[in-house]
N, C-alpha and C. Protein backbone atom coordinates (compact mmCIF):
# COMPACT_ATOMS: atom_id res chain seq x y z
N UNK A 1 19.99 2.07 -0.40
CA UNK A 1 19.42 0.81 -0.86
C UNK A 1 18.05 1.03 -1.50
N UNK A 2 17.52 1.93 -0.79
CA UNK A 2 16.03 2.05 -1.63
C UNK A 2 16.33 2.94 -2.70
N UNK A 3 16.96 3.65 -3.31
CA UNK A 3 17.23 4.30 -4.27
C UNK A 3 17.33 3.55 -5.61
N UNK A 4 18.87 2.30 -5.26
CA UNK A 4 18.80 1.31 -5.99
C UNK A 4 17.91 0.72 -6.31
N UNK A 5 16.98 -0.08 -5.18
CA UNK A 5 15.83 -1.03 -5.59
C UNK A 5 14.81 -0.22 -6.69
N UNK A 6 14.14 1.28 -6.43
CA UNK A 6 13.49 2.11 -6.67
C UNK A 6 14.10 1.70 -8.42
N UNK A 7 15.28 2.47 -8.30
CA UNK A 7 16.43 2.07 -10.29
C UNK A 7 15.81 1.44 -10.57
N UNK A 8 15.95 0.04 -10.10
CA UNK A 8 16.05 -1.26 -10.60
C UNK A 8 14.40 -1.92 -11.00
N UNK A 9 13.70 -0.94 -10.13
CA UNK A 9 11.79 -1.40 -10.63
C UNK A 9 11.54 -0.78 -11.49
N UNK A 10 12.51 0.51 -11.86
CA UNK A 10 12.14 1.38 -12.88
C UNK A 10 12.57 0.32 -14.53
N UNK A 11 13.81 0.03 -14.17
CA UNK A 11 13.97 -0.64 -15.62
C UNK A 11 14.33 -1.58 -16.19
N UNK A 12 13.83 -3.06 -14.91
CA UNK A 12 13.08 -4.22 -15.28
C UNK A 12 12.26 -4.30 -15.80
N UNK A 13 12.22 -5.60 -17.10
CA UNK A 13 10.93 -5.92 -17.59
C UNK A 13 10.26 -7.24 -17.21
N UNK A 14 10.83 -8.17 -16.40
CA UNK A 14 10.62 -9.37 -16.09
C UNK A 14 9.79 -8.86 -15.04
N UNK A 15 8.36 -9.12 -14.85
CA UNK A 15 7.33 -8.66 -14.14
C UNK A 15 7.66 -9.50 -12.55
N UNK A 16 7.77 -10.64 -12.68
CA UNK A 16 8.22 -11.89 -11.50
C UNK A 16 9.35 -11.35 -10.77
N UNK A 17 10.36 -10.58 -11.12
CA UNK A 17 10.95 -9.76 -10.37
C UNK A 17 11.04 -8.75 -9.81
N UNK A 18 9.72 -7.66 -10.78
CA UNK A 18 9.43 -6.83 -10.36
C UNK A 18 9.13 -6.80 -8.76
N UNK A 19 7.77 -7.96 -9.04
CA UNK A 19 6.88 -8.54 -7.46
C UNK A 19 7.94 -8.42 -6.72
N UNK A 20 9.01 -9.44 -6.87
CA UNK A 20 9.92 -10.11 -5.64
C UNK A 20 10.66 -8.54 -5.54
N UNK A 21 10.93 -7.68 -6.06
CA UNK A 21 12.35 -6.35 -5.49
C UNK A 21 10.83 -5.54 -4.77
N UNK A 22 9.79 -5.40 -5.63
CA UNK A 22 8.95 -4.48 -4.65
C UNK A 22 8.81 -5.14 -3.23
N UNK A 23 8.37 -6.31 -3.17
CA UNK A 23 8.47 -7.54 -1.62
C UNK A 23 9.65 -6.83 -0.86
N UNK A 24 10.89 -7.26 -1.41
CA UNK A 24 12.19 -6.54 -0.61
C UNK A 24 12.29 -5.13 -0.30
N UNK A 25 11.25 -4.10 -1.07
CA UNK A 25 11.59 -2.89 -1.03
C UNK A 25 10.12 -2.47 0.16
N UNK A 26 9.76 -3.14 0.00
CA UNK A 26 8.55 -2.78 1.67
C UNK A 26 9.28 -3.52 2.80
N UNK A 27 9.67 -4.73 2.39
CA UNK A 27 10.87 -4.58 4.13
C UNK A 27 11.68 -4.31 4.15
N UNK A 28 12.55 -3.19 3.21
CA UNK A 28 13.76 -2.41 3.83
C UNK A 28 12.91 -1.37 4.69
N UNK A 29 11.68 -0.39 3.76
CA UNK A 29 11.14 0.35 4.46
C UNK A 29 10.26 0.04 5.76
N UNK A 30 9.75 -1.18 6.12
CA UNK A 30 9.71 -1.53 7.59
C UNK A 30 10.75 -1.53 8.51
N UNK A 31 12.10 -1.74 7.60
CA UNK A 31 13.12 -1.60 8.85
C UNK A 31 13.75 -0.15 9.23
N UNK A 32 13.68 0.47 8.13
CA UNK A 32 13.29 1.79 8.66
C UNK A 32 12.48 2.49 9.53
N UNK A 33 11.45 2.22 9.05
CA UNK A 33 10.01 2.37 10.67
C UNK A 33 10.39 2.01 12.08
N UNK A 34 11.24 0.42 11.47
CA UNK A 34 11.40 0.23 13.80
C UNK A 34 12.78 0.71 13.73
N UNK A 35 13.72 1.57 12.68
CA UNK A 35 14.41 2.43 12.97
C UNK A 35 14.15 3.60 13.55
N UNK A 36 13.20 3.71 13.55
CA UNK A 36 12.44 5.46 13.67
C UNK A 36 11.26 4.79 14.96
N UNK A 37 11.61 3.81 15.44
CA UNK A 37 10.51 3.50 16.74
C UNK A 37 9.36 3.79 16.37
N UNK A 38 8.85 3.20 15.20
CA UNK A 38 7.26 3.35 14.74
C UNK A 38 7.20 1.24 14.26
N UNK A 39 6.92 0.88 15.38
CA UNK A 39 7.03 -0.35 15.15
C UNK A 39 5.35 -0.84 14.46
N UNK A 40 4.33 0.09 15.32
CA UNK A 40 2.88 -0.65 14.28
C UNK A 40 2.86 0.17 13.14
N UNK A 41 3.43 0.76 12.20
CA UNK A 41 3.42 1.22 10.95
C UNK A 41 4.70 0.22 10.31
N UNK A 42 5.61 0.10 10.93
CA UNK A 42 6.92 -1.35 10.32
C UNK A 42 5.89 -2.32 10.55
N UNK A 43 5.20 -3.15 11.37
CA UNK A 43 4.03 -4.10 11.62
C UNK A 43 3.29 -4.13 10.05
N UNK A 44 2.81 -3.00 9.90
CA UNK A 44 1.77 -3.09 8.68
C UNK A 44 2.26 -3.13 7.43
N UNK A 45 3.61 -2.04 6.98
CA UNK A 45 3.97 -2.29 6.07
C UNK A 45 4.77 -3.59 5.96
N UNK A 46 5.32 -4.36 6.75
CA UNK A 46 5.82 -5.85 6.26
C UNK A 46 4.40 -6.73 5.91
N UNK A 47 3.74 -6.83 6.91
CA UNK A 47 2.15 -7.71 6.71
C UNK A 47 1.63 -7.11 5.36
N UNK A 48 1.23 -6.01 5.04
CA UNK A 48 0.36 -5.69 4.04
C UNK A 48 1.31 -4.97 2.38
N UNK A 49 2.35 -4.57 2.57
CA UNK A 49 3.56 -4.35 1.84
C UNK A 49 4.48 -5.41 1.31
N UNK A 50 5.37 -6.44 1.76
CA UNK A 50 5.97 -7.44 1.70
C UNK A 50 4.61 -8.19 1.43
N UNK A 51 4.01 -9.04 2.41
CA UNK A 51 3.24 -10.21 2.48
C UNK A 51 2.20 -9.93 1.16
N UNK A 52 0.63 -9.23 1.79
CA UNK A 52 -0.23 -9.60 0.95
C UNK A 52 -0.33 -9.10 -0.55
N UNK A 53 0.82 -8.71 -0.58
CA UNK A 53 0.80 -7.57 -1.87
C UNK A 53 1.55 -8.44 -2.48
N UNK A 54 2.50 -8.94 -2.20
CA UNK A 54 3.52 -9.90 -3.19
C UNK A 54 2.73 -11.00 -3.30
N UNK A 55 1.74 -11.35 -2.58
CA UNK A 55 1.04 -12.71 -2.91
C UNK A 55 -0.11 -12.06 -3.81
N UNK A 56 -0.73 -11.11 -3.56
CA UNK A 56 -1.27 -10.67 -4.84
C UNK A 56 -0.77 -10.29 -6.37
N UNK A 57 0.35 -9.89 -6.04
CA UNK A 57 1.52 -10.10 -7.32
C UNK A 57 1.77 -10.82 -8.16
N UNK A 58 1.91 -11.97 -7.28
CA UNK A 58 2.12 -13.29 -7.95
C UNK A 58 1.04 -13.65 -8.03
N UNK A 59 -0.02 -14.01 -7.52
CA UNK A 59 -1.25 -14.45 -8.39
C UNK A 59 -2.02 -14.18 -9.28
N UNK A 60 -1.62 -12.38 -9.45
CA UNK A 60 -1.78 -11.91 -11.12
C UNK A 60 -1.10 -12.82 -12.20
N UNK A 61 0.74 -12.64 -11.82
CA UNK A 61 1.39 -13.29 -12.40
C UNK A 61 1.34 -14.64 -12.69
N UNK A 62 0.34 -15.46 -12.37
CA UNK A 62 0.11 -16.61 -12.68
C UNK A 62 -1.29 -16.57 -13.69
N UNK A 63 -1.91 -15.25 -13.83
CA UNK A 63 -3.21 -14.85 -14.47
C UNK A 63 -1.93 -14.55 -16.23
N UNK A 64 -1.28 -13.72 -15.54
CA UNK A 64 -1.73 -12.84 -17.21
C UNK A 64 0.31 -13.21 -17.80
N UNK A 65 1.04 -13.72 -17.05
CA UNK A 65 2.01 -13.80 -18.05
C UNK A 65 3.36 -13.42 -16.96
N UNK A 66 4.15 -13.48 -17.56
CA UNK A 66 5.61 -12.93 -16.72
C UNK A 66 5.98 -12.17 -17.48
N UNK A 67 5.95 -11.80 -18.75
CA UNK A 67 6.78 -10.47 -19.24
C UNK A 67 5.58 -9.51 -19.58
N UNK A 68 6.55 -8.30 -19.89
CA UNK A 68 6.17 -7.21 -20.09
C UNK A 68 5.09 -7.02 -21.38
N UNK A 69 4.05 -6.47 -21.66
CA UNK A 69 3.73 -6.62 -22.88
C UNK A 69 4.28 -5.20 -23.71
N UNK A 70 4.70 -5.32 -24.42
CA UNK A 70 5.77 -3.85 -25.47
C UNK A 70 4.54 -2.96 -25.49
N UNK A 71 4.94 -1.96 -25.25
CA UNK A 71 3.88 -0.30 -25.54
C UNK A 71 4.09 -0.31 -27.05
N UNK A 72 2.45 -0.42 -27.98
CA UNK A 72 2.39 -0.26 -28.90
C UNK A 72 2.18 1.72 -29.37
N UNK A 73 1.87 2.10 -28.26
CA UNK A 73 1.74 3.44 -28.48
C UNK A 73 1.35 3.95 -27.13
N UNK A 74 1.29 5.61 -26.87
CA UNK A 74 1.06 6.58 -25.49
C UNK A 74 -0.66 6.51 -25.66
N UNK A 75 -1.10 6.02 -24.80
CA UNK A 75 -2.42 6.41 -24.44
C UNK A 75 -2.74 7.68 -23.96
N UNK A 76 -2.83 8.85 -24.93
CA UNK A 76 -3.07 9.96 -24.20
C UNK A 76 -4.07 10.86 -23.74
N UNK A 77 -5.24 9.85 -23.80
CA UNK A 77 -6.34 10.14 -22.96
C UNK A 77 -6.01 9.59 -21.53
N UNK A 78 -5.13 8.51 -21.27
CA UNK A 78 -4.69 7.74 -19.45
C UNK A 78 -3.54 8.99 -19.22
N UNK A 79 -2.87 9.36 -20.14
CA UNK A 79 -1.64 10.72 -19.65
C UNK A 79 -2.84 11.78 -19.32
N UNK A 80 -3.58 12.64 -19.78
CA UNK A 80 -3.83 13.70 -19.87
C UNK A 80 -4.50 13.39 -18.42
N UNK A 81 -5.66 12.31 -18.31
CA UNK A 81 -5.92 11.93 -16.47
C UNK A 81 -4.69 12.09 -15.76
N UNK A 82 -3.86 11.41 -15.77
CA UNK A 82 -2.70 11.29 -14.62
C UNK A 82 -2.23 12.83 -14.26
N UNK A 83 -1.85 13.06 -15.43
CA UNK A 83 -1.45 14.71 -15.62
C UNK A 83 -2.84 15.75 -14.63
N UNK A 84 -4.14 15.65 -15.05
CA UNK A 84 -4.60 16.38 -14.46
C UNK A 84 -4.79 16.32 -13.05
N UNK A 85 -4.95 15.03 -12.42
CA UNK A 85 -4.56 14.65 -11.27
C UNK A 85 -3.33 14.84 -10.58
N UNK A 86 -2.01 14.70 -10.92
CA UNK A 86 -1.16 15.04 -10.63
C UNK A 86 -1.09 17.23 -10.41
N UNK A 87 -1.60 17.65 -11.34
CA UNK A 87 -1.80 18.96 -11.31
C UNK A 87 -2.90 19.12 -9.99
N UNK A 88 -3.92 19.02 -9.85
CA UNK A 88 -4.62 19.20 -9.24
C UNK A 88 -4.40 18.92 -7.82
N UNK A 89 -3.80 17.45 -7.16
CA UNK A 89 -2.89 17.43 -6.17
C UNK A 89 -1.96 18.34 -5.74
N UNK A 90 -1.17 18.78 -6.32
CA UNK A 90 -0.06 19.51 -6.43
C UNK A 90 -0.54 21.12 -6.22
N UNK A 91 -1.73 21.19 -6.84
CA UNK A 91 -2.31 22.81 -6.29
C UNK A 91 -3.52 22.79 -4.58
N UNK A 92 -3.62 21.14 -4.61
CA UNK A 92 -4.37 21.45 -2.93
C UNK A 92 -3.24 21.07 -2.43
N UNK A 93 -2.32 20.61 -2.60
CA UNK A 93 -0.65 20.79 -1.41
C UNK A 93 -0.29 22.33 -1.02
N UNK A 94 -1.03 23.13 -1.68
CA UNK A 94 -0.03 24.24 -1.75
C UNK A 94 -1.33 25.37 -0.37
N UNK A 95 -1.99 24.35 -0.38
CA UNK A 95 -2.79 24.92 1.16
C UNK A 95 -2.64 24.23 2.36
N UNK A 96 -1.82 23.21 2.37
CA UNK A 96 -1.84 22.86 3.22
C UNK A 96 -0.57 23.65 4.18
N UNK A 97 -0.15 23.84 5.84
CA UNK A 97 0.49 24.15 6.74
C UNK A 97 2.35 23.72 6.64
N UNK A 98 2.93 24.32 6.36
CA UNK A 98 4.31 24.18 6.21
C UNK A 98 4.50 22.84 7.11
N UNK A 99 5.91 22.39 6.53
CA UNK A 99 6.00 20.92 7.40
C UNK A 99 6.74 21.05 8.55
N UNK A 100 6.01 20.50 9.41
CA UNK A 100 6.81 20.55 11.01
C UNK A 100 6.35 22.12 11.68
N UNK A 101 5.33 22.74 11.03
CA UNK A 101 4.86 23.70 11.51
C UNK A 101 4.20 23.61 13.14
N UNK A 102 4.73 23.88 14.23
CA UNK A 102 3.71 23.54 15.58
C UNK A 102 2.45 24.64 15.52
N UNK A 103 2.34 25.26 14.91
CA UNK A 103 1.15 25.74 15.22
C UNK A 103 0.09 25.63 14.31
N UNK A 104 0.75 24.43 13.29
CA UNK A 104 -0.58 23.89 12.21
C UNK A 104 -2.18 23.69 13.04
N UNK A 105 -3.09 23.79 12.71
CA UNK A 105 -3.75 23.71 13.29
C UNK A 105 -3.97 21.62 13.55
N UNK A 106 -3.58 21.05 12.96
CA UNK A 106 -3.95 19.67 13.61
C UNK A 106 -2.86 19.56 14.79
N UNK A 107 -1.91 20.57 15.49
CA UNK A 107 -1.03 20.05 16.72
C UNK A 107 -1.92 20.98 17.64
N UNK A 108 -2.73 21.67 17.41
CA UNK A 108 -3.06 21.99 18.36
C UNK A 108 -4.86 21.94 19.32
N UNK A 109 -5.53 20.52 18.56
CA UNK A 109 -6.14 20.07 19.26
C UNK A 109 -6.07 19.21 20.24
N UNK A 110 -5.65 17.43 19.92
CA UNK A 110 -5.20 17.38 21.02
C UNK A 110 -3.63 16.59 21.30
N UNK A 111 -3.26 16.37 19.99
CA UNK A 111 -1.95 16.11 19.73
C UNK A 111 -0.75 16.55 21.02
N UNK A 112 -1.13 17.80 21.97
CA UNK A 112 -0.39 17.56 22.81
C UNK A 112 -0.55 16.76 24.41
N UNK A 113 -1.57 16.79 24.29
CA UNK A 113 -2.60 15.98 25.33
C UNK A 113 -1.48 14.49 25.27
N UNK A 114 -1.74 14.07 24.30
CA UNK A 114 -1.22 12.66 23.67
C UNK A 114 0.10 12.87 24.01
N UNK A 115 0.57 13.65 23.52
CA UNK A 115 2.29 13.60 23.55
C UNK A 115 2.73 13.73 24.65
N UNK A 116 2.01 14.74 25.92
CA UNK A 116 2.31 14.58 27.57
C UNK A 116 1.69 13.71 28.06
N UNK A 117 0.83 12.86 28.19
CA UNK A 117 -0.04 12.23 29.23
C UNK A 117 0.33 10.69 28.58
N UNK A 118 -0.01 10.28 27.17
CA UNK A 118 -0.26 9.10 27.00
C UNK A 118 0.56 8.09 27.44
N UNK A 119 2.14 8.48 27.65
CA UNK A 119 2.81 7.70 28.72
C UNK A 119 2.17 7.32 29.81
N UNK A 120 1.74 8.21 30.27
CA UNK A 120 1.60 7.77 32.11
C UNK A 120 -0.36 6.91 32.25
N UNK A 121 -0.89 7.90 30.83
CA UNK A 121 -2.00 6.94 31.06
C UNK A 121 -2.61 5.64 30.40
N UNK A 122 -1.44 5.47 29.23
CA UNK A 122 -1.97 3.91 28.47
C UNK A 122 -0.35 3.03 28.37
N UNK A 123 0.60 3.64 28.77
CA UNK A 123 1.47 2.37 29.35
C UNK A 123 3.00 2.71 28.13
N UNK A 124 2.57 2.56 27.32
CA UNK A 124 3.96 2.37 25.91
C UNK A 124 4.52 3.68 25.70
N UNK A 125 5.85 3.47 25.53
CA UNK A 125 6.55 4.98 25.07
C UNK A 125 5.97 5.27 23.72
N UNK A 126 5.69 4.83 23.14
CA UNK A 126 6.18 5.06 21.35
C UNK A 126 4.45 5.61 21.41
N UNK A 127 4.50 6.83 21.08
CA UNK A 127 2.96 7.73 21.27
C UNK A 127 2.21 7.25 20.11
N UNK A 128 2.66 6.67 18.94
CA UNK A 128 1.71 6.46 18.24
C UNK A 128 0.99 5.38 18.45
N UNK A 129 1.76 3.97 18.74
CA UNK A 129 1.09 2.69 19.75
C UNK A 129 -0.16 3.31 20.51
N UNK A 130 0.72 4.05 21.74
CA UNK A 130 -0.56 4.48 22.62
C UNK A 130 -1.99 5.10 22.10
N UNK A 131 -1.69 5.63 20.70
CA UNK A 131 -2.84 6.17 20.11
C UNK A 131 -4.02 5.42 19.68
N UNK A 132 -3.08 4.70 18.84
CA UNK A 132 -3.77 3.62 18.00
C UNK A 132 -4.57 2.31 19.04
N UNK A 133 -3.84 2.07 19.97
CA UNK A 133 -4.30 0.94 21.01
C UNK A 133 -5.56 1.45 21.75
N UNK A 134 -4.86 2.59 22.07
CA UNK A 134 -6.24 2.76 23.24
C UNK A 134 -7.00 4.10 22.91
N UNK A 135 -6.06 5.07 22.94
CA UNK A 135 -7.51 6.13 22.47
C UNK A 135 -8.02 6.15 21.05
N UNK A 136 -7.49 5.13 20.06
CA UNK A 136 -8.23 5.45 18.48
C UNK A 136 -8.61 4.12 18.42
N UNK A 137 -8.79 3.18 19.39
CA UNK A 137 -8.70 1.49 18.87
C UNK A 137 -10.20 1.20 18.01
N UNK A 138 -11.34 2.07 18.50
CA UNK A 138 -12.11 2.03 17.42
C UNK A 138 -11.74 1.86 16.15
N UNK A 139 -11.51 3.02 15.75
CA UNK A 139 -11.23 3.51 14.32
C UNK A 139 -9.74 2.59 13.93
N UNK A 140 -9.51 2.21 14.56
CA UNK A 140 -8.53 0.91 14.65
C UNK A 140 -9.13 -0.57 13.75
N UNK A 141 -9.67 -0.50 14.47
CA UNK A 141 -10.73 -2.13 14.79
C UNK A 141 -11.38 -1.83 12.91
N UNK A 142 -11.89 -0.84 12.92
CA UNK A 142 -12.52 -0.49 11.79
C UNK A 142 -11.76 -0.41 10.61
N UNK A 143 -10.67 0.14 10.41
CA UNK A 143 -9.65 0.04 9.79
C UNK A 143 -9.69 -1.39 9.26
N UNK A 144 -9.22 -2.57 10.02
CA UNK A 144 -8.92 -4.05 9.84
C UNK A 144 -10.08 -4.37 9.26
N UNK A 145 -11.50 -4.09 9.35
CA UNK A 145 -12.45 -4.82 8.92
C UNK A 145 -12.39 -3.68 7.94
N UNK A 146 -12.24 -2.73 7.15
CA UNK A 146 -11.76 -1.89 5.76
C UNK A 146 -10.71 -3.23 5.20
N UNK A 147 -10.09 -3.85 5.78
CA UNK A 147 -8.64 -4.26 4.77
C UNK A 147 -9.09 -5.20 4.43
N UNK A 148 -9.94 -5.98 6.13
CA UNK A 148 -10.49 -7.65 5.84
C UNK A 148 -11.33 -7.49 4.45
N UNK A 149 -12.25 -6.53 4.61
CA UNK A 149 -13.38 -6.38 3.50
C UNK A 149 -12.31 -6.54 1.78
N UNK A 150 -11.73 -5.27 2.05
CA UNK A 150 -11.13 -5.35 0.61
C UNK A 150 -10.28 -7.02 0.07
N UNK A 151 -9.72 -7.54 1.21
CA UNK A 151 -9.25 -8.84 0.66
C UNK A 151 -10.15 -9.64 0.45
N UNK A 152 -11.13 -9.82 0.91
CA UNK A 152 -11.90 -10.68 1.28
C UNK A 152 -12.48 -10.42 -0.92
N UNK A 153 -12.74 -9.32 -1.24
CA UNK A 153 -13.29 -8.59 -2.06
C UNK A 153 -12.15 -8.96 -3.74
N UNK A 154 -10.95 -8.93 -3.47
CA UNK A 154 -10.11 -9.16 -3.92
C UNK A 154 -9.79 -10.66 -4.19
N UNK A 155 -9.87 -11.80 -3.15
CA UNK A 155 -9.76 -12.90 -3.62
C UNK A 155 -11.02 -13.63 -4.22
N UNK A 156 -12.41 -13.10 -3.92
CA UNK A 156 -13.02 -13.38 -4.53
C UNK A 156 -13.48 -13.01 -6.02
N UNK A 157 -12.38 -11.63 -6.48
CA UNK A 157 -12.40 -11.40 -7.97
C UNK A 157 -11.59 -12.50 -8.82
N UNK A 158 -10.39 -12.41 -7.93
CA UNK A 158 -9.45 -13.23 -8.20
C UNK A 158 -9.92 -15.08 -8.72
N UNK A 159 -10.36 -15.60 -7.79
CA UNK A 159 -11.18 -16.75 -8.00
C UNK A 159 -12.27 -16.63 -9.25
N UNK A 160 -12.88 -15.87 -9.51
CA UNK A 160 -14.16 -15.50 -10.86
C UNK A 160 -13.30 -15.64 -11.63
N UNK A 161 -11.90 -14.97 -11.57
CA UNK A 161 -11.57 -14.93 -12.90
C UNK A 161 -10.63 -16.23 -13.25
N UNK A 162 -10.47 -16.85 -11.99
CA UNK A 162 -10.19 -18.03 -12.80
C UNK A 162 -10.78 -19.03 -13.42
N UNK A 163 -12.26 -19.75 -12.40
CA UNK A 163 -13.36 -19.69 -12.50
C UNK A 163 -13.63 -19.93 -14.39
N UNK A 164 -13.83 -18.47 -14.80
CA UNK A 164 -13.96 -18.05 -16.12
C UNK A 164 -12.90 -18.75 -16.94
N UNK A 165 -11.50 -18.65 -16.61
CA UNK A 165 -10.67 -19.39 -17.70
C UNK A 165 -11.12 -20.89 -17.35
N UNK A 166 -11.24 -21.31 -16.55
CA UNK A 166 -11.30 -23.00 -16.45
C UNK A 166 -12.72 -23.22 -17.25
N UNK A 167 -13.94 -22.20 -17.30
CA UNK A 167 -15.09 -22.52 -17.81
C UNK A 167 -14.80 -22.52 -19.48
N UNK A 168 -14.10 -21.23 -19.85
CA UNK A 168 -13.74 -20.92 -21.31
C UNK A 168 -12.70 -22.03 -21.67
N UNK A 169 -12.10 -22.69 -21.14
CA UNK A 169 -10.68 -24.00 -21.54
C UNK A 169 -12.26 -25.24 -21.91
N UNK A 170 -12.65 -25.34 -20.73
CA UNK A 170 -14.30 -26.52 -21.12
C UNK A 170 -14.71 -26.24 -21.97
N UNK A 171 -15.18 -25.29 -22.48
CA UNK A 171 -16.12 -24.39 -23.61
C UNK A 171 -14.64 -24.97 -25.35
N UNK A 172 -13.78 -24.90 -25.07
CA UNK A 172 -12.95 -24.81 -25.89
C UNK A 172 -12.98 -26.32 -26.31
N UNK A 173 -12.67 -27.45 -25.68
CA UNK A 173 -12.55 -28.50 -25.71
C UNK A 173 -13.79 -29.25 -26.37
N UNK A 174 -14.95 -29.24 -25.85
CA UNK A 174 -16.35 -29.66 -25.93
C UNK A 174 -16.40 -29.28 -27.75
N UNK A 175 -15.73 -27.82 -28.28
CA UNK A 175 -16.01 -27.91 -29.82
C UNK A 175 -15.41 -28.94 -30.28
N UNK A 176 -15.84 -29.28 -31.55
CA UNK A 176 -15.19 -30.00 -32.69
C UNK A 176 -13.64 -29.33 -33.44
């Protein structure tokens, strides 16, 4: 199913649908997550994946249009960025620790601590809960006021710029 949806964002042009299949395509992948018993990562991606993202979607889409605007030509000063970025990613992957390696060095600080004890000492099976709740809830807490900030940051661009069209429609009218 996500393969399809994935197709299908690739080669739509009706932007209003785009929003709505990407919406559906963050809660198939939440239901995957509490397939895989990672229920506060399914938690976030429905809330912040599905929810605030499709409502930011659509309130572009009420800014700038529902269709596509036609590529008049390749911007290849925005390719040659992507490209070098993409290159450059792709050569610090190639230091990082094979996958599922146990003796990467991030399993062996305290990643096993967590994985034996946090049952018996913060309550929930699912070890990443226990992480996030009680021994990381700081950096938790901090996190949310990172997201609050950015929305908070986001609807108030959002508002300027409407703001601006309702001032420029006045400005328009008032001429002769």
């Amino acid at each position: 199913m996500l393969l399809v949806l994935s197709v299908a964002l690739l080669r739509i042009r009706d932007l209003f649908t785009v929003a709505m299949l990407t919406g559906i395509y963050s809660l198939v992948i939440a239901c995957f997550f509490m397939l895989q018993d990672a229920v506060d990562v399914a938690f976030t991606e429905a809330a912040v994946g599905a929810g605030i993202t499709t409502v930011l979607f659509l309130t572009t889409l009420s800014m700038v249009g529902r269709e596509e605007a036609p590529i008049s030509r390749i911007n290849l000063p925005a390719l040659a960025c992507v490209a070098a970025c993409g290159a450059l990613l792709l050569y610090a992957s190639q230091d990082m620790p094979a996958w599922g390696d146990p003796q990467a060095p991030v399993h062996q600080h305290v990643a096993p601590r967590y994985i034996t004890e946090s049952a018996a000492e913060v309550g929930p099976p699912n070890i990443v809960t226990s992480v996030l709740a009680s021994y990381r809830s700081y950096d938790t807490m901090g996190e949310v006021g990172v997201v609050f900030t950015a929305a908070i940051g986001v609807l108030l661009l959002l508002g300027n710029g409407a703001r601006r069209r309702e001032d420029n429609e006045d400005d328009a009218e008032d001429q002769p």
